[in-house]
C-alpha atoms as a PDB file:
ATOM      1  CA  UNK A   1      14.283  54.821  16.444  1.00  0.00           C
ATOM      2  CA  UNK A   2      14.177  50.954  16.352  1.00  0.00           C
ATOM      3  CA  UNK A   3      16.004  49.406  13.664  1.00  0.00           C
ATOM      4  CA  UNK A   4      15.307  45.730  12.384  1.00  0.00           C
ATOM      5  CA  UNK A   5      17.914  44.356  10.038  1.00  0.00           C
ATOM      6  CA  UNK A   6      17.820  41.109   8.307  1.00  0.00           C
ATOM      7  CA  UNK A   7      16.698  39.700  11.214  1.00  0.00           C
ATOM      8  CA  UNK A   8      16.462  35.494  11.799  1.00  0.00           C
ATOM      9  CA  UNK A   9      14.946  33.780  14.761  1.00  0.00           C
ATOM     10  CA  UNK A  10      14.854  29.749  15.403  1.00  0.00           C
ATOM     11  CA  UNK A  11      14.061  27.825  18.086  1.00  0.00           C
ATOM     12  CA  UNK A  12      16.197  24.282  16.850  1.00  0.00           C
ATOM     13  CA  UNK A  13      14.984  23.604  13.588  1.00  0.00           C
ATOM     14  CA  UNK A  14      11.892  25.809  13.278  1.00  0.00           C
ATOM     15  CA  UNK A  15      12.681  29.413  11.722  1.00  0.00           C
ATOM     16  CA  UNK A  16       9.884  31.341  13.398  1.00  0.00           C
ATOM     17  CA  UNK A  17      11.123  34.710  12.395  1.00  0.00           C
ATOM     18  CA  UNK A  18      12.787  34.939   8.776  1.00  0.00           C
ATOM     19  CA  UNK A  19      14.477  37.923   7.702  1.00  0.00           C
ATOM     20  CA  UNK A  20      12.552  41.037   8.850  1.00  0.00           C
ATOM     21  CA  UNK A  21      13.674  44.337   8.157  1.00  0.00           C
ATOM     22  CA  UNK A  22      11.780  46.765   9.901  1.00  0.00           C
ATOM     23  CA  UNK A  23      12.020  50.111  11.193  1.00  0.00           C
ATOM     24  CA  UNK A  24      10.034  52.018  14.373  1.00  0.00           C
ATOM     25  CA  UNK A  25      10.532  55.732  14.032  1.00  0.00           C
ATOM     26  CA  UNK A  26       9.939  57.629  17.523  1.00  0.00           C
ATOM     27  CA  UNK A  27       6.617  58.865  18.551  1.00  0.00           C
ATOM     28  CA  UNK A  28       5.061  56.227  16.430  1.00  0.00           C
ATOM     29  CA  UNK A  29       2.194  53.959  17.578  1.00  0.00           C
ATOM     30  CA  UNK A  30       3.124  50.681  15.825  1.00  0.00           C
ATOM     31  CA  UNK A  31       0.841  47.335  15.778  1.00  0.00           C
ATOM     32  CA  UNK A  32       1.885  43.871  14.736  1.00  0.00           C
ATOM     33  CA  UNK A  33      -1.433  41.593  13.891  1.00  0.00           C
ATOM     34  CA  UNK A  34      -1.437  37.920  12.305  1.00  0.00           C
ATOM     35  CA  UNK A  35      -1.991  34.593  13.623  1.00  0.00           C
ATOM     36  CA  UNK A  36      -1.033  33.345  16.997  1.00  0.00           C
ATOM     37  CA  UNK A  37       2.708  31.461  16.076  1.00  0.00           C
ATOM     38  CA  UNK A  38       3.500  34.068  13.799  1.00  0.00           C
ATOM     39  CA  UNK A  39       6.741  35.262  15.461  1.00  0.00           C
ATOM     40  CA  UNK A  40       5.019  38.832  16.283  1.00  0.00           C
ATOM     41  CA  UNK A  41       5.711  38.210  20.160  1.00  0.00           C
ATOM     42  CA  UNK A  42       9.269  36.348  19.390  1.00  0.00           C
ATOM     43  CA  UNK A  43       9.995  39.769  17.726  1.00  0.00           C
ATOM     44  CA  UNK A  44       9.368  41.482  20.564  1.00  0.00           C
ATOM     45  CA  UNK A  45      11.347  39.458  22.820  1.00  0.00           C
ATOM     46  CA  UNK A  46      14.400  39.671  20.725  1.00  0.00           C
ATOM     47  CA  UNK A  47      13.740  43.859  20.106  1.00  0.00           C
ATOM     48  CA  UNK A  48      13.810  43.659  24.260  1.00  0.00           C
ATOM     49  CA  UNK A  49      17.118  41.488  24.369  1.00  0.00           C
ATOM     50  CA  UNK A  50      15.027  38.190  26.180  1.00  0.00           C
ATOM     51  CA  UNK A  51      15.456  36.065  22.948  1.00  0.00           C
ATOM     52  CA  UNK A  52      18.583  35.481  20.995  1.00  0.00           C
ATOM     53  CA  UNK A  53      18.618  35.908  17.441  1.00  0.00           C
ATOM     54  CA  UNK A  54      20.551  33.908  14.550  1.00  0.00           C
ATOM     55  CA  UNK A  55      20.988  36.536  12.375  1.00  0.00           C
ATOM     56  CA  UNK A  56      20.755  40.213  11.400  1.00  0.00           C
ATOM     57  CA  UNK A  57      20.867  43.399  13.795  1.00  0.00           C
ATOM     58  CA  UNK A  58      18.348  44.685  15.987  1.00  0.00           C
ATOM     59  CA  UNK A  59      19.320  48.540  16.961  1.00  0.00           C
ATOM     60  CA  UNK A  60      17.633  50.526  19.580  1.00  0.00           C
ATOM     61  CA  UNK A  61      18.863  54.295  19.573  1.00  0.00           C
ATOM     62  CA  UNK A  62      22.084  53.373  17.284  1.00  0.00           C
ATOM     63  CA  UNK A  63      22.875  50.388  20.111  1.00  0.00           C
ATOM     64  CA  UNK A  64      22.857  46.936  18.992  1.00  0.00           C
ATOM     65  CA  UNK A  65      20.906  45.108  21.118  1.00  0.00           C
ATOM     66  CA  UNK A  66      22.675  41.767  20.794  1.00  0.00           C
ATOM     67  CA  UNK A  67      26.370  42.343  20.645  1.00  0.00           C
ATOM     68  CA  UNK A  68      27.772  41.541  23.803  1.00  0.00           C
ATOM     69  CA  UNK A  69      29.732  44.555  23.877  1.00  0.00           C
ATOM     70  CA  UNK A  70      26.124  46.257  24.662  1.00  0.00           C
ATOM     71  CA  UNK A  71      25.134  46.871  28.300  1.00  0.00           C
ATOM     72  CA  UNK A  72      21.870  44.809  27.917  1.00  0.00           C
ATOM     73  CA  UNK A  73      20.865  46.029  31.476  1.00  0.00           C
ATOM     74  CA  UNK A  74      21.210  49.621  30.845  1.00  0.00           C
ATOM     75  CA  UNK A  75      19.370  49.393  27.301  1.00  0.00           C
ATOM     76  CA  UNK A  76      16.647  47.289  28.201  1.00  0.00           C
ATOM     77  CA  UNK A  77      15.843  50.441  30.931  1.00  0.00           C
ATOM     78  CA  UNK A  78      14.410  51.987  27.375  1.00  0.00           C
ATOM     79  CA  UNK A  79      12.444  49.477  26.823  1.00  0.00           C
ATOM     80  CA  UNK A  80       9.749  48.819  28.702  1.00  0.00           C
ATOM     81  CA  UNK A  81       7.821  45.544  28.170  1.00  0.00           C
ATOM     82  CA  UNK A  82       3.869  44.477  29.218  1.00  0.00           C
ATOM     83  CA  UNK A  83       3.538  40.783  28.849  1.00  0.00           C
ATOM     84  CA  UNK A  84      -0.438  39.610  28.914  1.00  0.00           C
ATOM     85  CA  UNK A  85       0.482  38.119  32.221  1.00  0.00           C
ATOM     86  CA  UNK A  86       0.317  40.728  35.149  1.00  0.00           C
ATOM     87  CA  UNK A  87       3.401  39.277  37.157  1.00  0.00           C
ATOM     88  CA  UNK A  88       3.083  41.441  39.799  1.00  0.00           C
ATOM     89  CA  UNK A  89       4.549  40.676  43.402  1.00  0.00           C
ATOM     90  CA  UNK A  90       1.696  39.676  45.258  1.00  0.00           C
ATOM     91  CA  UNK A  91       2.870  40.376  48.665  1.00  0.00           C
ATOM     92  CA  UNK A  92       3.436  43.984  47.825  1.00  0.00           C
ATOM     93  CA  UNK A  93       0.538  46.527  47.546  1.00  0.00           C
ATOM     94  CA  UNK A  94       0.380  48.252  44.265  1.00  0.00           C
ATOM     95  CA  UNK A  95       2.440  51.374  44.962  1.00  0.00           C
ATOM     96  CA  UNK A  96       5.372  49.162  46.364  1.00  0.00           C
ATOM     97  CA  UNK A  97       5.082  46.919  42.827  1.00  0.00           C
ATOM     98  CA  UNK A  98       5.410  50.200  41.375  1.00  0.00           C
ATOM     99  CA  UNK A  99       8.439  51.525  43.221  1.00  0.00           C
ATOM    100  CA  UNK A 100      10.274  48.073  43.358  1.00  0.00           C
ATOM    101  CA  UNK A 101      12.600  48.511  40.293  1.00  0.00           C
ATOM    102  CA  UNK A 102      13.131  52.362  40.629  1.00  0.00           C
ATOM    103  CA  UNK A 103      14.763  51.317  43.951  1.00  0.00           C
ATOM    104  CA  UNK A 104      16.504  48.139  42.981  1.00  0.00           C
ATOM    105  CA  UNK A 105      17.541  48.865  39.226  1.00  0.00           C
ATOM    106  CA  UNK A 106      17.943  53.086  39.694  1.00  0.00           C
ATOM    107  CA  UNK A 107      18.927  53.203  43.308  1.00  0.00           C
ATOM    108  CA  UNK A 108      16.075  55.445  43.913  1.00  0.00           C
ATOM    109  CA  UNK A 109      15.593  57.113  47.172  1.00  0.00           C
ATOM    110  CA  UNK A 110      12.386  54.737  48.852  1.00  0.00           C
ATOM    111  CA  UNK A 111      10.728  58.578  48.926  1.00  0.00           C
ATOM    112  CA  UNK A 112      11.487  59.766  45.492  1.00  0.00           C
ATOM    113  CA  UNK A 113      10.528  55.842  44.133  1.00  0.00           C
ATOM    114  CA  UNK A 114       6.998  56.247  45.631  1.00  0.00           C
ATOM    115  CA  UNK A 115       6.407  59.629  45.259  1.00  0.00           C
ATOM    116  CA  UNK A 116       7.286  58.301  41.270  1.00  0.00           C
ATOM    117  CA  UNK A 117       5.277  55.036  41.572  1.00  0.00           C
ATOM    118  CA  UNK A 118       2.150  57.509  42.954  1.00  0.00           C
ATOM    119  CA  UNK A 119       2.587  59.718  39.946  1.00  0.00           C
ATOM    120  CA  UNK A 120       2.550  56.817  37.603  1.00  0.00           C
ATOM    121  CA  UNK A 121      -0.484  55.060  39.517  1.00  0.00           C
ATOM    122  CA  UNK A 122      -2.447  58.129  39.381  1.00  0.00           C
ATOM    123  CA  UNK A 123      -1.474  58.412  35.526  1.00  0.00           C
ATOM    124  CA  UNK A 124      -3.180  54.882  34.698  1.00  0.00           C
ATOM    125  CA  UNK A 125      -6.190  55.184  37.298  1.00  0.00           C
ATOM    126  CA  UNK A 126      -5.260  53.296  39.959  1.00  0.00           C
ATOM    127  CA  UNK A 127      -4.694  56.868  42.441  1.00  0.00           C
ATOM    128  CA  UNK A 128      -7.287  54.916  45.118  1.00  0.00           C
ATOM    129  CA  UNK A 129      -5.881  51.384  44.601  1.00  0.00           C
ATOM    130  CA  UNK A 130      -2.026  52.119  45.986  1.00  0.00           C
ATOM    131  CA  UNK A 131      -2.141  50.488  48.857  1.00  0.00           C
ATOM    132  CA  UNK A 132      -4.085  47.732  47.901  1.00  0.00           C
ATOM    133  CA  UNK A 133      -1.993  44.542  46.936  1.00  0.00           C
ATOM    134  CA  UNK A 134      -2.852  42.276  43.585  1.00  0.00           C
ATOM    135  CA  UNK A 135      -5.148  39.914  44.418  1.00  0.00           C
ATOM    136  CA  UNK A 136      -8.081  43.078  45.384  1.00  0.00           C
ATOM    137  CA  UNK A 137      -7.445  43.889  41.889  1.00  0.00           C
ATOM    138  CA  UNK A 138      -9.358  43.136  38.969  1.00  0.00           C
ATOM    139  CA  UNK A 139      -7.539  42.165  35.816  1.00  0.00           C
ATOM    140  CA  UNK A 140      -7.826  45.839  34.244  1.00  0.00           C
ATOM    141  CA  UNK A 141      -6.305  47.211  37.616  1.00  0.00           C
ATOM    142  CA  UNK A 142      -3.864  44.504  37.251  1.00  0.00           C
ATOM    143  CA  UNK A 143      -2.765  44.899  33.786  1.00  0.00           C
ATOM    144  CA  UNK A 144      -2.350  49.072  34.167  1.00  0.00           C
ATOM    145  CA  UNK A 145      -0.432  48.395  37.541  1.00  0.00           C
ATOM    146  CA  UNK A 146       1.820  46.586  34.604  1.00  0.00           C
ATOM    147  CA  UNK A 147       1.869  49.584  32.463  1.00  0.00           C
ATOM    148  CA  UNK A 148       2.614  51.720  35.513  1.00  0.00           C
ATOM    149  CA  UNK A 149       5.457  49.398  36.903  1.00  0.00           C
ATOM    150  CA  UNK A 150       7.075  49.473  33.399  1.00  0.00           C
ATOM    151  CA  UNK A 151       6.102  53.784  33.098  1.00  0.00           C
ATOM    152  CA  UNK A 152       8.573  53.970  36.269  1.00  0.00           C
ATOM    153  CA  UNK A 153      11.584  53.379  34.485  1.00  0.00           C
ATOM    154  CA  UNK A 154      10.641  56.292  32.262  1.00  0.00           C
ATOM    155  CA  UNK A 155      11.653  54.365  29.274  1.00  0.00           C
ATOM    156  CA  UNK A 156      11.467  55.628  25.688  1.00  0.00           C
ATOM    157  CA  UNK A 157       9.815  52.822  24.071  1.00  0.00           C
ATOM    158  CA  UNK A 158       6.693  50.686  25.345  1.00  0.00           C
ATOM    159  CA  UNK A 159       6.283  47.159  23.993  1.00  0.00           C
ATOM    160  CA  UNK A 160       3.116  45.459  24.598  1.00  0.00           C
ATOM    161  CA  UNK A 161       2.420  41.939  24.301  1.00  0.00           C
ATOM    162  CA  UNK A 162      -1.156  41.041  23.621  1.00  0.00           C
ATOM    163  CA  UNK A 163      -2.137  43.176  26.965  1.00  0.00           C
ATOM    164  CA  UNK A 164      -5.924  42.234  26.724  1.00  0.00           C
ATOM    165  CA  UNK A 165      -5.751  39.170  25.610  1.00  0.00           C
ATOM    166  CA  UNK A 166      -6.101  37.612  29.147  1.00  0.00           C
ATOM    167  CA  UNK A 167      -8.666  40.068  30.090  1.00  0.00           C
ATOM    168  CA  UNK A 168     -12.871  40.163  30.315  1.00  0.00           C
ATOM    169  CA  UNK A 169     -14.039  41.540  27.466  1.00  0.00           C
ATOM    170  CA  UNK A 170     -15.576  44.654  29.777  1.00  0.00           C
ATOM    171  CA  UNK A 171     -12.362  45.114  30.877  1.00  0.00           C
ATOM    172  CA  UNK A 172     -10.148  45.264  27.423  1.00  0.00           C
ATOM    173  CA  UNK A 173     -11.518  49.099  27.220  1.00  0.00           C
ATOM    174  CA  UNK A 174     -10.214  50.492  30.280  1.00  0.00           C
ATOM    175  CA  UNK A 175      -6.358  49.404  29.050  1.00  0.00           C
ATOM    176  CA  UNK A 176      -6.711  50.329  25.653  1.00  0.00           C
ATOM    177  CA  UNK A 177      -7.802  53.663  26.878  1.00  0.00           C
ATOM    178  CA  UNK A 178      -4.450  53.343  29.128  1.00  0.00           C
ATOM    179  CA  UNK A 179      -2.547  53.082  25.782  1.00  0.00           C
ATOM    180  CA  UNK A 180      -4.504  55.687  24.112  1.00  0.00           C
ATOM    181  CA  UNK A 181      -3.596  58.111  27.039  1.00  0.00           C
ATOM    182  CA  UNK A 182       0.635  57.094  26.589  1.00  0.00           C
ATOM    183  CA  UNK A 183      -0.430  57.999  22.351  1.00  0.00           C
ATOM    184  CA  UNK A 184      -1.247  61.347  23.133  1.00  0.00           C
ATOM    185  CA  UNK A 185       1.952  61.822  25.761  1.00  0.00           C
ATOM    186  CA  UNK A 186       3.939  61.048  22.401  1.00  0.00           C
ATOM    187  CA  UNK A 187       5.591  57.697  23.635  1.00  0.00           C
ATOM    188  CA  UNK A 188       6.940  55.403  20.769  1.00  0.00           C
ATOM    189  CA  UNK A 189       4.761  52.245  21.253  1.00  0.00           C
ATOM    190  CA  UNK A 190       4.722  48.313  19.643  1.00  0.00           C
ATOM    191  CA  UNK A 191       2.174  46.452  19.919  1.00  0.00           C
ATOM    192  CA  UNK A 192       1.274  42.756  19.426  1.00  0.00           C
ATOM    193  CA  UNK A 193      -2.611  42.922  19.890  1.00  0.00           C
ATOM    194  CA  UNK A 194      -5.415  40.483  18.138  1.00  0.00           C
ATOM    195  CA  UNK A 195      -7.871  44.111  18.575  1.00  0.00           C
ATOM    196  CA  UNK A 196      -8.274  44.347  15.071  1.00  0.00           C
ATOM    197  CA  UNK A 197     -10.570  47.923  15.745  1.00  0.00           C
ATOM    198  CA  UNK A 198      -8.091  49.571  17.901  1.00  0.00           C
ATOM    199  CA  UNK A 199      -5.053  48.467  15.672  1.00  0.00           C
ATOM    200  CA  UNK A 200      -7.009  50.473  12.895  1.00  0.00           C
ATOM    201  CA  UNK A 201      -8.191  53.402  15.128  1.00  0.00           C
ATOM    202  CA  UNK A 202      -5.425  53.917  17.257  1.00  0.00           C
ATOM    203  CA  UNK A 203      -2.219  52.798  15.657  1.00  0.00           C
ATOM    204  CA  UNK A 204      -0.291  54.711  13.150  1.00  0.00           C
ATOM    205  CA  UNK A 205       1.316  52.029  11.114  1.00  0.00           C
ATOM    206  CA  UNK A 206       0.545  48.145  10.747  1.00  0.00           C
ATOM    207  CA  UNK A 207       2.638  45.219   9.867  1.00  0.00           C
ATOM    208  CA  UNK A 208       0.668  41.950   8.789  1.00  0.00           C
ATOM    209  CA  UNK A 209       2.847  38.881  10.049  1.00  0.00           C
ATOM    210  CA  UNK A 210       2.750  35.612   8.121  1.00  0.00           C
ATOM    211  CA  UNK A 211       4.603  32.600   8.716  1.00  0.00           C
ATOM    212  CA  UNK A 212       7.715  34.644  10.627  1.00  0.00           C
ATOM    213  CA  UNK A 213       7.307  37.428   7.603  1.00  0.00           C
ATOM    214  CA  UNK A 214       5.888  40.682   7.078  1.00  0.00           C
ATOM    215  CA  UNK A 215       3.656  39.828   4.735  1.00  0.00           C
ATOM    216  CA  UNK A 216       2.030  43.757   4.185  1.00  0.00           C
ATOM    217  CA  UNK A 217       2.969  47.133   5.927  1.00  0.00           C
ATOM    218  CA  UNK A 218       1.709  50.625   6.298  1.00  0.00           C
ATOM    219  CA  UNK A 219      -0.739  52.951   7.124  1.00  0.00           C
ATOM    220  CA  UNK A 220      -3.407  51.244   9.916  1.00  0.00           C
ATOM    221  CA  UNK A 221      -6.294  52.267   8.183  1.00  0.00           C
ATOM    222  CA  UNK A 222      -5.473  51.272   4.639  1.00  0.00           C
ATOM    223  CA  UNK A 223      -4.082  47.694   5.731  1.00  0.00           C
ATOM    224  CA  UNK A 224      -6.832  46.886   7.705  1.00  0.00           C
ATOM    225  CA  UNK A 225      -9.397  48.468   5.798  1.00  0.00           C
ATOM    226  CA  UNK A 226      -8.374  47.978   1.948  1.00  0.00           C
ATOM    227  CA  UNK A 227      -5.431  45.100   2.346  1.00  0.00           C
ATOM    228  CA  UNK A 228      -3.274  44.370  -0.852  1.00  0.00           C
ATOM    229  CA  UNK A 229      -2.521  41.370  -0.351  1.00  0.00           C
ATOM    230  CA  UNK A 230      -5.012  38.173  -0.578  1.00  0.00           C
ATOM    231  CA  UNK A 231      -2.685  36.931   2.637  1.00  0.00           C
ATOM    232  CA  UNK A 232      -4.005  39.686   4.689  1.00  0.00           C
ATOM    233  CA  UNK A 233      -7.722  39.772   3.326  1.00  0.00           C
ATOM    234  CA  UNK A 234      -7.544  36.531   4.547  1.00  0.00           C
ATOM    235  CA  UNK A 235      -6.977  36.556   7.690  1.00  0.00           C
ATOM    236  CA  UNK A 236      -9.464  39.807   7.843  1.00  0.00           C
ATOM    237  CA  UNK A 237     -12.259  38.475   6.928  1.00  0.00           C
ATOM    238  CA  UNK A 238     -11.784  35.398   9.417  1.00  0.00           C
ATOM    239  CA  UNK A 239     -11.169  37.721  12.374  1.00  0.00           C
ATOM    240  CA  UNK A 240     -13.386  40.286  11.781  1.00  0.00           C
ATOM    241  CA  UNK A 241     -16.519  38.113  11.436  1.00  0.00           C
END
């Protein structure tokens, strides 16, 4: 599980995240929804070791992700992490993107890494795109050659950072369908997502962010369909109009 103690995040004087206990238990499809500035993809970053924190503990399996004792390297092979930007090496064709950090990071075998990177492109869709490089991609292919690159590490946890946001609205389906696919496979996921309907039909638990807080937590359905707090009605009503 992922376990969020207490935690504090600034950037100088401005406390974006303040205090957040919060815990991820495995196999669970977890969405964080709010306002853009909330902290929800600060939180993220600091669950995935990119951002410090000031305060509180952040465990991953029992490890604490930020004392420097921890092998940041080896954890952060659990965690794999989909920003909304593709980043993908544009001189290499999708299967070599794929293979890249299997090789570097595992010291794969260049067979073993592609025969891996070809199971993981087949997985998301992209079987007949392999050999094609980024750019003949469109922004759906793009974003599940993401999800596959960060698949090949086999991690235990997927974090997602507003994955469609950058995306065609005809395109958003064919990802969330990716990360419906990794729900049934039983993969612990978090994700920061402004899809208020596939929060509610997809995800297991919500968290409501406010102001760097959680301001209301549980079951997807109920929070986004019968919110106790005014906070979260809120911010509802504006986004699903």
């Amino acid at each position: 599980m992922i376990e969020i103690k207490g935690v504090r995040k600034s950037f100088g004087d401005n406390e974006v995240i303040k205090g957040i206990d919060l815990t991820i238990n495995k196999g669970e499809v977890f969405c964080l929804i709010g306002a853009s500035g909330s902290g929800k993809s600060t939180l993220l970053q600091c669950i995935n070791g990119l951002e410090s924190i000031q305060g509180g503990q952040i465990l991953v399996d029992g490890h604490d992700v930020h004392d420097k004792r921890t092998n940041i390297n080896e954890l952060r092979q659990k965690l794999g992490l989909v920003f909304q930007q593709y980043n993908a090496f544009p001189h290499l064709t999708a299967i070599d993107n794929v293979a890249l950090a299997p090789r570097i990071v595992k010291k794969m075998r260049r067979s073993d890494a592609l025969a891996l990177a070809r199971q993981h492109l087949e997985y998301v869709g992209l079987g007949d795109k392999m050999h094609l490089k980024p750019k003949s991609l469109s922004g759906g292919q793009q974003q599940r050659l993401a999800i596959a690159r960060a698949l090949a590490m086999q991690p235990t946890y997927m974090l997602f950072d507003e994955i469609t946001s950058a995306l065609d609205p005809e395109l958003v389906g064919e990802v969330l369908d990716t990360i419906r696919k990794l729900k049934e496979s039983g993969l612990t996921i978090i994700m920061v997502t402004h899809d208020i309907a596939f929060a509610r039909e997809s995800a297991d638990r919500v968290a409501f962010f406010d102001r760097g807080k959680i301001c209301e937590i549980g079951d997807a359905r109920q929070v986004i369909s019968q919110p106790r707090e005014e906070r979260t009605r809120q911010f509802l009503q504006r986004v699903l109009q």
